[in-house]
Protein backbone atom coordinates (compact mmCIF):
# COMPACT_ATOMS: atom_id res chain seq x y z
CA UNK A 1 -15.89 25.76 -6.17
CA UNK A 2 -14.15 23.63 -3.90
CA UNK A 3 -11.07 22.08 -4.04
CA UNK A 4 -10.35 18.63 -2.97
CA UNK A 5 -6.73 16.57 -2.63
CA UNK A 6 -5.83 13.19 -1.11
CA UNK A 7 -3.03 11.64 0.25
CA UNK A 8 -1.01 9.42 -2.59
CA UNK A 9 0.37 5.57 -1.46
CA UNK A 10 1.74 3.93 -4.55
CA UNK A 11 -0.56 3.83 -7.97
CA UNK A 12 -3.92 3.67 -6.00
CA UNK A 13 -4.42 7.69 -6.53
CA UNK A 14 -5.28 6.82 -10.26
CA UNK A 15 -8.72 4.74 -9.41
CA UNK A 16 -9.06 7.21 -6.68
CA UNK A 17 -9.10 10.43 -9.20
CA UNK A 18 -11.05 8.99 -11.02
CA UNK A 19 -13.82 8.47 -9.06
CA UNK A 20 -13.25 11.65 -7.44
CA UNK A 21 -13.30 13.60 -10.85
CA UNK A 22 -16.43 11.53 -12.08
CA UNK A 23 -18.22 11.95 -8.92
CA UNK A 24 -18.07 15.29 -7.60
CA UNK A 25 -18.50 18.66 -9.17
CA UNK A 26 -15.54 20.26 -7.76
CA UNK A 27 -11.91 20.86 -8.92
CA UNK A 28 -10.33 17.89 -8.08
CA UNK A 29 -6.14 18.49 -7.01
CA UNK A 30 -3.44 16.00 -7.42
CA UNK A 31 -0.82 16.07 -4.94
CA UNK A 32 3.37 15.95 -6.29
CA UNK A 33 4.49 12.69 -6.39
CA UNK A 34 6.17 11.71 -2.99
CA UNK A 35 9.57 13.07 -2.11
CA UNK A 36 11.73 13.51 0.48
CA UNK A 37 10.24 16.98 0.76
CA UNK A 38 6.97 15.16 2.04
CA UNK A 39 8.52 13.31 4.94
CA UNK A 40 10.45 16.03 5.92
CA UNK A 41 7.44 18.24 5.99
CA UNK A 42 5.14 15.57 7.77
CA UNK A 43 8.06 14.63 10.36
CA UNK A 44 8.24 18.95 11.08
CA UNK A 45 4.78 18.81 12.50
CA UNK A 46 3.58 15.22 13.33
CA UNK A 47 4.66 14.61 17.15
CA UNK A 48 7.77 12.67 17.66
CA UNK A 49 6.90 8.76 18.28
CA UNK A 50 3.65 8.70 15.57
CA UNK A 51 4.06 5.90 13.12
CA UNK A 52 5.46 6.98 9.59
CA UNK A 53 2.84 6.81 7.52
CA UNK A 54 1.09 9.75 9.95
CA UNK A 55 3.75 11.52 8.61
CA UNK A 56 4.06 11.11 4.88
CA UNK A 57 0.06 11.85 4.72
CA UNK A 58 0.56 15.00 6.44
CA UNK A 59 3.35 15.84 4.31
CA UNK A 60 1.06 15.03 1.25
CA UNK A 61 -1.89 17.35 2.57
CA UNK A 62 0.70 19.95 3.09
CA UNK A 63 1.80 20.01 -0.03
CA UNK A 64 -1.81 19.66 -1.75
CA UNK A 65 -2.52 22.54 0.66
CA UNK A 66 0.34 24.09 -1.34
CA UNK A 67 -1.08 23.43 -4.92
CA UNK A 68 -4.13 25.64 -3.64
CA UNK A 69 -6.61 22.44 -2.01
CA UNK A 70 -9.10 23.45 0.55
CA UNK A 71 -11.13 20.24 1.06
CA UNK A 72 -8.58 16.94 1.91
CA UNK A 73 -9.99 13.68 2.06
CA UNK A 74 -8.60 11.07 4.62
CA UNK A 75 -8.73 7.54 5.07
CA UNK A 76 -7.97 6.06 8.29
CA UNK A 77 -6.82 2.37 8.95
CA UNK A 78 -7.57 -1.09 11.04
CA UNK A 79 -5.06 0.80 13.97
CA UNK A 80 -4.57 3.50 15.92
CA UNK A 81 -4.17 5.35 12.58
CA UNK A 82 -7.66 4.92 12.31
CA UNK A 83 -7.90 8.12 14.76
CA UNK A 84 -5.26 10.02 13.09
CA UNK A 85 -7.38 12.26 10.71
CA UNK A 86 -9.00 14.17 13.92
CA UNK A 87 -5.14 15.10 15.23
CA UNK A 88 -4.25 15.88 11.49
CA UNK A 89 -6.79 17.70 11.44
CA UNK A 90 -6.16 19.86 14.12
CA UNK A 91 -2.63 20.47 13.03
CA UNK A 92 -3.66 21.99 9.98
CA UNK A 93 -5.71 24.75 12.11
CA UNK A 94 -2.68 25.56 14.26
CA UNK A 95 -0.65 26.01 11.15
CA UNK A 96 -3.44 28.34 10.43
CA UNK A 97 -4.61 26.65 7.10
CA UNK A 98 -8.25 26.72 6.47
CA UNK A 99 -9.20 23.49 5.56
CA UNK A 100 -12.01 20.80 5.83
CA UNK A 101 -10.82 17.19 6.22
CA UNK A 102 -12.70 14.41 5.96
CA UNK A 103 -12.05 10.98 6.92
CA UNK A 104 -13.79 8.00 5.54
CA UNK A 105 -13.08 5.38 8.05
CA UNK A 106 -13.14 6.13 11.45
CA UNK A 107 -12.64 3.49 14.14
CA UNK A 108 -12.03 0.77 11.73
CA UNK A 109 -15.44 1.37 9.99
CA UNK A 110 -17.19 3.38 7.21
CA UNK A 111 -19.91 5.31 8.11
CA UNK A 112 -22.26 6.42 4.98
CA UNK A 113 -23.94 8.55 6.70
CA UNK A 114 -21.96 10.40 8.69
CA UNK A 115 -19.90 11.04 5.20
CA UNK A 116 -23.17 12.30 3.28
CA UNK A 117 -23.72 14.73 6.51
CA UNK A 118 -20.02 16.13 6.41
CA UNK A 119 -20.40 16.27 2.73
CA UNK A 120 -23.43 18.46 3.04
CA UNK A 121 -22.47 20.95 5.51
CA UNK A 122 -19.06 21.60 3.58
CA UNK A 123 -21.32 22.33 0.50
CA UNK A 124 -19.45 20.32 -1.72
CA UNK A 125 -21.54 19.19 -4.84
CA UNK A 126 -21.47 15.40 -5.93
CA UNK A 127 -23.98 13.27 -7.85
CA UNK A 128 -25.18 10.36 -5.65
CA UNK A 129 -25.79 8.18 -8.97
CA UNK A 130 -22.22 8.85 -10.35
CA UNK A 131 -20.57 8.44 -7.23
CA UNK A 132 -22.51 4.84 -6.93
CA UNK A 133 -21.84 3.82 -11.04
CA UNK A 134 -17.98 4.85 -10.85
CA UNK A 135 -17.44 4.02 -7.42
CA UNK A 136 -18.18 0.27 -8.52
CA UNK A 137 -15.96 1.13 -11.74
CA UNK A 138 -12.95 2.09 -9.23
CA UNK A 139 -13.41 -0.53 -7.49
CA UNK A 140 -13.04 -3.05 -9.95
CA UNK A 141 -10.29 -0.91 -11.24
CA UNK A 142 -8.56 -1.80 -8.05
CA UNK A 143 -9.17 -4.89 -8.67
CA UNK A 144 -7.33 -5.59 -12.23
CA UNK A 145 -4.29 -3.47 -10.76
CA UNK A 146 -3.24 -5.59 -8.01
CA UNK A 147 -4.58 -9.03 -10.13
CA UNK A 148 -1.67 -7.36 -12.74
CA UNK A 149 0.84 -6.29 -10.31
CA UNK A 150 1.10 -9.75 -8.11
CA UNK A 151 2.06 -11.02 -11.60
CA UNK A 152 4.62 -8.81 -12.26
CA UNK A 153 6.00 -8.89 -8.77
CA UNK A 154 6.57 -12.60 -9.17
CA UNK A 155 8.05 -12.41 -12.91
CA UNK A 156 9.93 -8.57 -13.33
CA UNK A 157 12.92 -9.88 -12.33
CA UNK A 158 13.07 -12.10 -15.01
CA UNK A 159 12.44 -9.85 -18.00
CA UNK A 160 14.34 -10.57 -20.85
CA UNK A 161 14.22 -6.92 -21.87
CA UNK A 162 14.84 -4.44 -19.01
CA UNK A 163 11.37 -2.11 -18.55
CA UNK A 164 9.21 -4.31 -20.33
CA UNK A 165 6.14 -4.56 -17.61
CA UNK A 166 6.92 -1.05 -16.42
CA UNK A 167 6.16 0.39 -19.78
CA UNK A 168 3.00 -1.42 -20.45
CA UNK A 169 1.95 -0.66 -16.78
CA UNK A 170 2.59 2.92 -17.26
CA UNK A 171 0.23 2.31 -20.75
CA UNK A 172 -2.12 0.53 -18.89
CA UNK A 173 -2.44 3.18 -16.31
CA UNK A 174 -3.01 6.16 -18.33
CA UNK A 175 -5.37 4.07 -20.36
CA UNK A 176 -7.67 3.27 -17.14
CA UNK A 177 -7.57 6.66 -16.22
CA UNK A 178 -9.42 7.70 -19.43
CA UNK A 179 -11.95 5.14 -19.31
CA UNK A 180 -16.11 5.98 -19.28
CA UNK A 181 -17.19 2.87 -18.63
CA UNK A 182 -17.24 -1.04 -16.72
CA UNK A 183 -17.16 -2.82 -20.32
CA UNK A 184 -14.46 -0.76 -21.88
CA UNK A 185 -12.11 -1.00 -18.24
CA UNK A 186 -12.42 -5.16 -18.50
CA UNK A 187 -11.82 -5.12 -22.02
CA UNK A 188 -8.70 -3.06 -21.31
CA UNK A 189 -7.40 -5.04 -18.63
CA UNK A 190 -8.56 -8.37 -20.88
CA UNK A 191 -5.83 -6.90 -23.30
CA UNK A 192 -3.04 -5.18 -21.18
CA UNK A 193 -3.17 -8.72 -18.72
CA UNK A 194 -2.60 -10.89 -21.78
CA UNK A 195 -0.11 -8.13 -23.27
CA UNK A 196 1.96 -8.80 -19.86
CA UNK A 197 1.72 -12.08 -19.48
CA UNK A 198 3.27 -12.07 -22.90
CA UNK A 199 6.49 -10.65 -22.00
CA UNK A 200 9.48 -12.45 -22.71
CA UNK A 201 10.73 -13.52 -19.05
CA UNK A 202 13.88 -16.31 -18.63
CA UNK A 203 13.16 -17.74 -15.03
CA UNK A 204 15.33 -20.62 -13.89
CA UNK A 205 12.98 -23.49 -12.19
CA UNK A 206 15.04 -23.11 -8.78
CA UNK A 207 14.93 -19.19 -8.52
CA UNK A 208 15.40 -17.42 -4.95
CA UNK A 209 11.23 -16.65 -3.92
CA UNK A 210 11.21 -13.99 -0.96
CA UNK A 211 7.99 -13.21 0.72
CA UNK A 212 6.96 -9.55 1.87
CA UNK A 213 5.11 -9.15 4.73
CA UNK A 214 4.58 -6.10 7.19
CA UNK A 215 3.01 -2.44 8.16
CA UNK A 216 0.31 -2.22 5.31
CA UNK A 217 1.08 1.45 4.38
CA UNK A 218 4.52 0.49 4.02
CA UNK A 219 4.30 -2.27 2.00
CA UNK A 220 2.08 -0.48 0.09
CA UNK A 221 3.73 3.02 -0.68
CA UNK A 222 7.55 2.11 -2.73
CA UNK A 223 8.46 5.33 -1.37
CA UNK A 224 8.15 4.45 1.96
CA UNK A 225 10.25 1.41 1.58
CA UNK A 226 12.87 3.06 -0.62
CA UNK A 227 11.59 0.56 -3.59
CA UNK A 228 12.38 -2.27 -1.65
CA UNK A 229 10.76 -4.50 -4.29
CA UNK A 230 12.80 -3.10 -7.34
CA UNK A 231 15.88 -3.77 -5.59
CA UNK A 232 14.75 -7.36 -5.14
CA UNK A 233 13.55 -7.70 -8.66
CA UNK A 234 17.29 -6.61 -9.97
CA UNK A 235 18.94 -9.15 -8.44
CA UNK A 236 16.14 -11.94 -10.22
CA UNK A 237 13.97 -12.86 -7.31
CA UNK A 238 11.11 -13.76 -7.39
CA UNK A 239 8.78 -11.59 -5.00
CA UNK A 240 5.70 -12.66 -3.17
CA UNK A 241 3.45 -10.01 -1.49
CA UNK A 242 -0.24 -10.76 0.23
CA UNK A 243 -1.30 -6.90 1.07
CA UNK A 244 -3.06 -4.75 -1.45
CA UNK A 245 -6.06 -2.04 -1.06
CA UNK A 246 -8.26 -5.26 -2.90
CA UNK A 247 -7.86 -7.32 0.19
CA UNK A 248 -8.09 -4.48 3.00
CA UNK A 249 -11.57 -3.54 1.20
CA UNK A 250 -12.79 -6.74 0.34
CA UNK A 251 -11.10 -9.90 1.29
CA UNK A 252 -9.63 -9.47 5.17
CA UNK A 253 -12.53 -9.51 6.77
CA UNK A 254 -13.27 -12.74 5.97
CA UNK A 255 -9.87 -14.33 5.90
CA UNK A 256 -8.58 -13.09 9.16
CA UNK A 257 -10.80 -15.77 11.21
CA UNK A 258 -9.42 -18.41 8.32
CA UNK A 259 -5.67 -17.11 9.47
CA UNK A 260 -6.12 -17.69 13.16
CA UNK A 261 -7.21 -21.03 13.07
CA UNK A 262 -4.74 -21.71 10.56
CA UNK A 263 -2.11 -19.81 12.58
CA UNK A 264 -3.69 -20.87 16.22
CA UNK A 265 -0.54 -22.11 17.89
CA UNK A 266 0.99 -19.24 17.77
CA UNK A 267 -1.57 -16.59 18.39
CA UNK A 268 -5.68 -16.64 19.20
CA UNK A 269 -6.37 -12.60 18.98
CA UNK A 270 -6.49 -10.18 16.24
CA UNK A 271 -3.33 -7.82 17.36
CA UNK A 272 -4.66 -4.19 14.99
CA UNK A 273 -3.66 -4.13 11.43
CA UNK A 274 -2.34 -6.67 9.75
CA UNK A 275 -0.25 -8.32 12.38
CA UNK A 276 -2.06 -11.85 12.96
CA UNK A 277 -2.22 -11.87 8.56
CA UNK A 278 1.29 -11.69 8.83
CA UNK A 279 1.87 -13.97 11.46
CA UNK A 280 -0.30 -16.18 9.41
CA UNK A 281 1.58 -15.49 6.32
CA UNK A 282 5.01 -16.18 7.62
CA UNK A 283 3.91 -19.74 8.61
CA UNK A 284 2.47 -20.12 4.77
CA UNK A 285 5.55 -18.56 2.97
CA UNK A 286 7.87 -21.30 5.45
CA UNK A 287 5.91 -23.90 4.80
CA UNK A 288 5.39 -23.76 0.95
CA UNK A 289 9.13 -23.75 0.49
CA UNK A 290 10.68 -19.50 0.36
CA UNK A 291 14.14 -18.94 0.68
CA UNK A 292 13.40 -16.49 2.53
CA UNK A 293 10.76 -13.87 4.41
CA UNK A 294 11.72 -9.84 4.31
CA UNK A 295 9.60 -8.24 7.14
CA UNK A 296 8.91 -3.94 6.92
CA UNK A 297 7.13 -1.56 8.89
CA UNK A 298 7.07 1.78 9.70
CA UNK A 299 9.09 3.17 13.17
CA UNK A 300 6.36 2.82 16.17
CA UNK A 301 4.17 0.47 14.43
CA UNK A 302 3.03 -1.15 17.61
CA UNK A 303 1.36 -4.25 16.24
CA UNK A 304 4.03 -5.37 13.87
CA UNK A 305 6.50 -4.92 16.48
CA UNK A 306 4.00 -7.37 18.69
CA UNK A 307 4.32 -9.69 16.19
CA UNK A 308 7.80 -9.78 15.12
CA UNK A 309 8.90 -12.22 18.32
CA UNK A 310 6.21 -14.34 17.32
CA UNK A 311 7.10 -14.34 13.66
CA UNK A 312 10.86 -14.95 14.21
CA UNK A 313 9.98 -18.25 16.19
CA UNK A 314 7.80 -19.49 13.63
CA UNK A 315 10.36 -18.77 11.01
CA UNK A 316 13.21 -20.48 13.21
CA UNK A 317 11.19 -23.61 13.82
CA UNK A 318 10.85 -23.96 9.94
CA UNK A 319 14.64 -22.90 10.16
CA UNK A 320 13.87 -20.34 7.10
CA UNK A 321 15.49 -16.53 7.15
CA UNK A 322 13.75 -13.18 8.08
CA UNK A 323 14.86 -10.09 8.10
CA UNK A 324 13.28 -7.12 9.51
CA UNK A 325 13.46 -3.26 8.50
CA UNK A 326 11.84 -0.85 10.02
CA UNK A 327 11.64 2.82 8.15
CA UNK A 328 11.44 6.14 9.37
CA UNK A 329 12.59 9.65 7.98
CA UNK A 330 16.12 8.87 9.01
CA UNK A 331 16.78 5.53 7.25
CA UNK A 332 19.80 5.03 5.39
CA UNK A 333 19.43 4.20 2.07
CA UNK A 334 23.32 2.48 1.47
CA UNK A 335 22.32 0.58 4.96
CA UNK A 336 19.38 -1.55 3.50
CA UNK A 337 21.04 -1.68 0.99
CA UNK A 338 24.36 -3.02 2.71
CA UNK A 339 21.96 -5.49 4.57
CA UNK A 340 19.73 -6.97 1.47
CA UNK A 341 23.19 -8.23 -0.24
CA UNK A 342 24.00 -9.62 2.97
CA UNK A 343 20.86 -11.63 2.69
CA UNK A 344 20.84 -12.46 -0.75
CA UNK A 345 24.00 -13.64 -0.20
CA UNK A 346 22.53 -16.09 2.64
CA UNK A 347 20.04 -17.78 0.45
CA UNK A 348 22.09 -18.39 -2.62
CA UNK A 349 24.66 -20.32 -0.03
CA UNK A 350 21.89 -22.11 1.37
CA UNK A 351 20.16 -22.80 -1.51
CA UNK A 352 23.58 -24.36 -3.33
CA UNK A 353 23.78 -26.70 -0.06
């Protein structure tokens, strides 16, 4: 029997078990929640100048490696990290682990096909049927997750009860995890979306609103951005974020050509990734009123570091603030921390003017 592990980036492994579980016929492995053990392993043997999240994958196969996996499924992105599963790949051989790896997007594309063929000569076992029915089911799972979480991004820090949305979150998620069917996952997000919306919040009419923009994987993973959004939600902002797995699958593809018309005097080409969306963003999130824009990526991300010239004119012609972080094994902690006061700071001055 074989046994198949995935990299981890913030609550997405739970719709991603369960397919795998429901699909395949193998033992499916979860990976240890991500650490500081994980970059530390990825950054030992990625090369030097690769983009973070090459390295907190790699640290994640390494340690599902650990926890006995010998099957790792990969999923490349809209970048050059879209070729990154062939060189992870063959770093795992030199290490000497015997592993198969396969990647489900390649080049910016899924290929069917080619899947079904690796899946075949690797002998693992999956039902075609299952893997169409709960496929959908994850899917939609994805779905109600980020519907629920742009919610609580915009109202946690408002909470009249501290850990009120991460406790029914935490419900919610072990309850979707369990589910065996489409009618029974709507009916629980039906109840757990009007359970949250429920929550006592106090927000002030004239609250600070910051938008997040940047790398996708880093946006994505809290990890990666040392919880970037918790600290913002502490000090009762409210946060507004535009990237989530829902719109990389479903909705950017026919949005982008939306955001460069929308965002055509400042750029005309698609620049990899999500670079023009945030170029596009930043002009939205000025011109509907923020106090401010917080800009994150990983170290090397070439097209976010393309388009941080052209976001910091747009967001000086609208004369609104951005600050930029970029995150890499070495970041320190007390610094962005040290740096976000500073800006909070900023706003509430300019916002009492």
């Amino acid at each position: 029997m074989h046994k198949i592990s995935f990299p981890l980036m913030g609550d997405y492994n739970v719709p991603i078990e369960f397919l795998l579980k429901h699909a395949f016929k193998e033992e499916i492995i979860m990976p240890p929640p991500i650490t500081s053990k994980t970059i530390e392993l990825g950054t030992k043997y990625s090369p030097e100048f690769v983009c973070t999240p090459f390295k907190y994958t790699l640290g994640t196969m390494l340690e599902a490696i650990e926890k006995g996996a010998d099957t790792l499924i990969q999923m490349g992105g809209g970048c050059r990290y879209g070729y990154y599963g062939e060189v992870q790949d063959q770093i795992l051989k030199d290490l000497g682990y015997n592993v198969t790896l396969i990647n489900l997007v390649t080049k910016g594309k899924v290929d069917i096909r080619r899947i079904v063929k690796e899946l075949k000569e690797t002998g693992i076992k999956y039902s075609k049927l299952k893997a169409i029915y709960y496929g959908f089911i994850a899917i939609k799972m994805v779905k109600y997750m980020d519907i629920i979480d742009d919610y609580i991004r915009e109202n946690i820090g408002f909470e009249v009860k501290d850990g009120s949305f991460e406790t029914l979150k935490f419900k919610m998620l072990n309850d979707f995890r369990q589910v065996k069917s489409y009618l029974e996952l709507k009916k629980l997000y039906r109840y757990y979306l009007k359970e949250i919306q429920n929550v006592p919040i106090r927000k002030p009419d004239k609250c600070l609103k910051i938008g997040i923009i940047g790398e996708l994987y880093t946006v994505m993973e809290p990890f990666s951005n040392y919880f970037l959004e918790k600290e913002l939600s502490q000090n009762q902002i409210e946060i507004k974020r535009f990237t989530n797995v829902h719109y990389l699958l479903f909705e950017k593809k026919h949005k982008i050509k939306k955001y460069l018309k929308y965002s055509k005097k400042y750029i005309k080409y698609q620049m990899g990734a999500d670079a023009a969306d945030n170029i596009a963003r930043t002009k939205y999130l000025c011109e509907a009123g923020y106090d401010g824009i917080i800009h994150i990526k990983s170290s090397f991300c070439t097209p976010e570091i393309g388009a941080m010239p052209i976001i910091n004119k747009i967001a000086s012609e609208y004369e609104t603030p951005v600050l930029f972080f970029s995150f890499d094994a070495n970041t320190s902690e007390t610094g962005i921390k040290t740096r976000l006061e500073a800006f909070y700071d900023m706003l509430e001055m300019r916002k009492e003017k």
